[in-house]
Protein backbone atom coordinates (compact mmCIF):
# COMPACT_ATOMS: atom_id res chain seq x y z
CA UNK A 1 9.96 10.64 5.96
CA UNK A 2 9.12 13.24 8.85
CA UNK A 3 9.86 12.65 12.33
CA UNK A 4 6.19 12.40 13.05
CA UNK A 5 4.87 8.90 14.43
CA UNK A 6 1.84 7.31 14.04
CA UNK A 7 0.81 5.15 16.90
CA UNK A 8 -1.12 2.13 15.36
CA UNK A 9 -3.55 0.58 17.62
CA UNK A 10 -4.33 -3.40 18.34
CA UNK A 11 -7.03 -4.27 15.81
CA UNK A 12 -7.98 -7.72 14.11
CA UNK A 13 -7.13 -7.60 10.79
CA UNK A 14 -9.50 -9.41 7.61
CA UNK A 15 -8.37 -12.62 8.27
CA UNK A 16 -8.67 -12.51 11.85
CA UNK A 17 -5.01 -12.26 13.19
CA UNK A 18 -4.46 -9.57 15.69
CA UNK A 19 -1.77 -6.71 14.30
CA UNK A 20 -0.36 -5.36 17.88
CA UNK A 21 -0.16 -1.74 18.62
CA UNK A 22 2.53 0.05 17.01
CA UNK A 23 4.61 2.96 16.18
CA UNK A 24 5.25 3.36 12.23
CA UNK A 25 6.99 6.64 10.92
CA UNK A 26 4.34 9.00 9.31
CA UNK A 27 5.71 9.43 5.17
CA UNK A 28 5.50 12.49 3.80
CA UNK A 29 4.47 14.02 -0.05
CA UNK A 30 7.12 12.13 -2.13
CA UNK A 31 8.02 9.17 -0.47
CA UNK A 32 7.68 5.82 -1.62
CA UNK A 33 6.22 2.83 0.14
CA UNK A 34 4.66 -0.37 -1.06
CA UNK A 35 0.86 -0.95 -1.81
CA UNK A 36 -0.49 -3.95 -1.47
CA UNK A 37 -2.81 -4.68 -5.13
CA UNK A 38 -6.70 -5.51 -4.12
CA UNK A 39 -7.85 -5.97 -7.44
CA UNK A 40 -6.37 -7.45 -11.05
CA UNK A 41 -4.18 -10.54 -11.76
CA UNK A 42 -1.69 -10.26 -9.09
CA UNK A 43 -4.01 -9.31 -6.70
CA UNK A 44 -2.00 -9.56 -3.10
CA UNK A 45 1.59 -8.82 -4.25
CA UNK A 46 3.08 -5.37 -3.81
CA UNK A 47 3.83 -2.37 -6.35
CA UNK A 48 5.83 0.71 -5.35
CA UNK A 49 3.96 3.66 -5.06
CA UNK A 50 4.53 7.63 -4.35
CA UNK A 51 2.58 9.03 -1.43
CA UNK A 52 0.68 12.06 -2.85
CA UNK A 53 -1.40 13.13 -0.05
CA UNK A 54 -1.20 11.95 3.82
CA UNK A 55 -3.62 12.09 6.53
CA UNK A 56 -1.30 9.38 8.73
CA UNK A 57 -0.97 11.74 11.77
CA UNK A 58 -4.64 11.21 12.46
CA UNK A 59 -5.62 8.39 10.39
CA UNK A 60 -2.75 6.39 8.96
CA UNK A 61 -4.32 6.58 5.33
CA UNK A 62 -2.82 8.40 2.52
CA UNK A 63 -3.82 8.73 -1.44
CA UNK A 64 -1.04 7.24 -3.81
CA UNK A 65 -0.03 6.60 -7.28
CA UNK A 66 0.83 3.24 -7.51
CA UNK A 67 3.38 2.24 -10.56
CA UNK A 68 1.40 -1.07 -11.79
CA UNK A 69 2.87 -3.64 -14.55
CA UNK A 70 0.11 -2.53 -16.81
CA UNK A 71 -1.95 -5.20 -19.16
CA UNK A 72 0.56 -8.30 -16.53
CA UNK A 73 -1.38 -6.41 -13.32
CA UNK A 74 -4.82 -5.73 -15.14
CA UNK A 75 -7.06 -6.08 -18.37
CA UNK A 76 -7.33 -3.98 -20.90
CA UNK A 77 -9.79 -1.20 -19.74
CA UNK A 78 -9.57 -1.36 -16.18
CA UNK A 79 -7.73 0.94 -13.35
CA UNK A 80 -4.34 0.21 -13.59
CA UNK A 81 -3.88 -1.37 -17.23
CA UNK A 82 -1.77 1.87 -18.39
CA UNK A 83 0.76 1.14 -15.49
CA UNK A 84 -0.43 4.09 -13.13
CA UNK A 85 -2.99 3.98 -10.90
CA UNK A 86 -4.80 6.41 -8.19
CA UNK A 87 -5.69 5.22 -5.06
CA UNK A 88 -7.43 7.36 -2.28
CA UNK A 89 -7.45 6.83 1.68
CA UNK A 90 -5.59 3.80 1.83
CA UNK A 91 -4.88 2.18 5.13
CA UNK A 92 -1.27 0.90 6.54
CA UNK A 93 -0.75 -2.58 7.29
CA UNK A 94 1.99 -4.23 8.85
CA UNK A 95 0.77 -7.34 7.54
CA UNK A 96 0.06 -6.80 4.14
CA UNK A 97 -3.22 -7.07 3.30
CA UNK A 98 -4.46 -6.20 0.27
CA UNK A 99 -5.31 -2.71 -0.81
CA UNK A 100 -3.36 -1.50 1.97
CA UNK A 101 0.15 0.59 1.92
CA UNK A 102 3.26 -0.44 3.72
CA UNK A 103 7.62 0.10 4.07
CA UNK A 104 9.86 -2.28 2.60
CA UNK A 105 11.05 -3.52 -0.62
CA UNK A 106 8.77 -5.76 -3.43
CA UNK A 107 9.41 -9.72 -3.52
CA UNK A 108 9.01 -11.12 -6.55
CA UNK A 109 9.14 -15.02 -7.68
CA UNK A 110 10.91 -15.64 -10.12
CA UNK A 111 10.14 -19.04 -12.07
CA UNK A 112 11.55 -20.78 -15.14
């Protein structure tokens, strides 16, 4: 990560919460961060993914390669279904939301 900040303002998110302003570390070329799957069978849980291009300092988006679970994520045939998948000026998101990118670690449930 650089020591660049990006200053996230207040905003109402998709489901209507308010995210308060911010300050989230800008990542640089390399880095890995969490995005948040908008599409496919586990649409709304998190994959890694490697930032490839970042326009944070003004924006907070950045492109990224996201490392899918292939055919578990999506069918056969769509983005994603190989295990890699290219995703272009996506947003940050403290909360989560889907198709957005974020820090931390992936949760998974385990059942059985």
């Amino acid at each position: 990560m650089t020591d660049t900040a990006l200053t996230i303002p207040a905003r109402t998110s998709t489901s209507g919460e308010i995210t308060p302003q911010g300050i989230v570390p800008v990542p640089s070329i390399g880095d890995q961060v969490l995005f948040v799957l908008d599409t496919g069978h586990s649409a709304g849980e998190s994959r890694p993914a490697i930032v490839t291009r970042t326009f944070a300092e003004k924006t907070g988006m950045v492109n990224l390669q996201v490392l899918t679970d292939a055919l578990n994520d999506f069918s056969a045939g769509d983005p994603g279904c190989t295990g890699i998948m290219w995703k272009t000026a996506v947003p940050y998101s403290e909360t989560g939301e889907r198709g957005t990118w974020r820090y931390g670690t992936p949760s998974y449930t385990i059942t059985g």
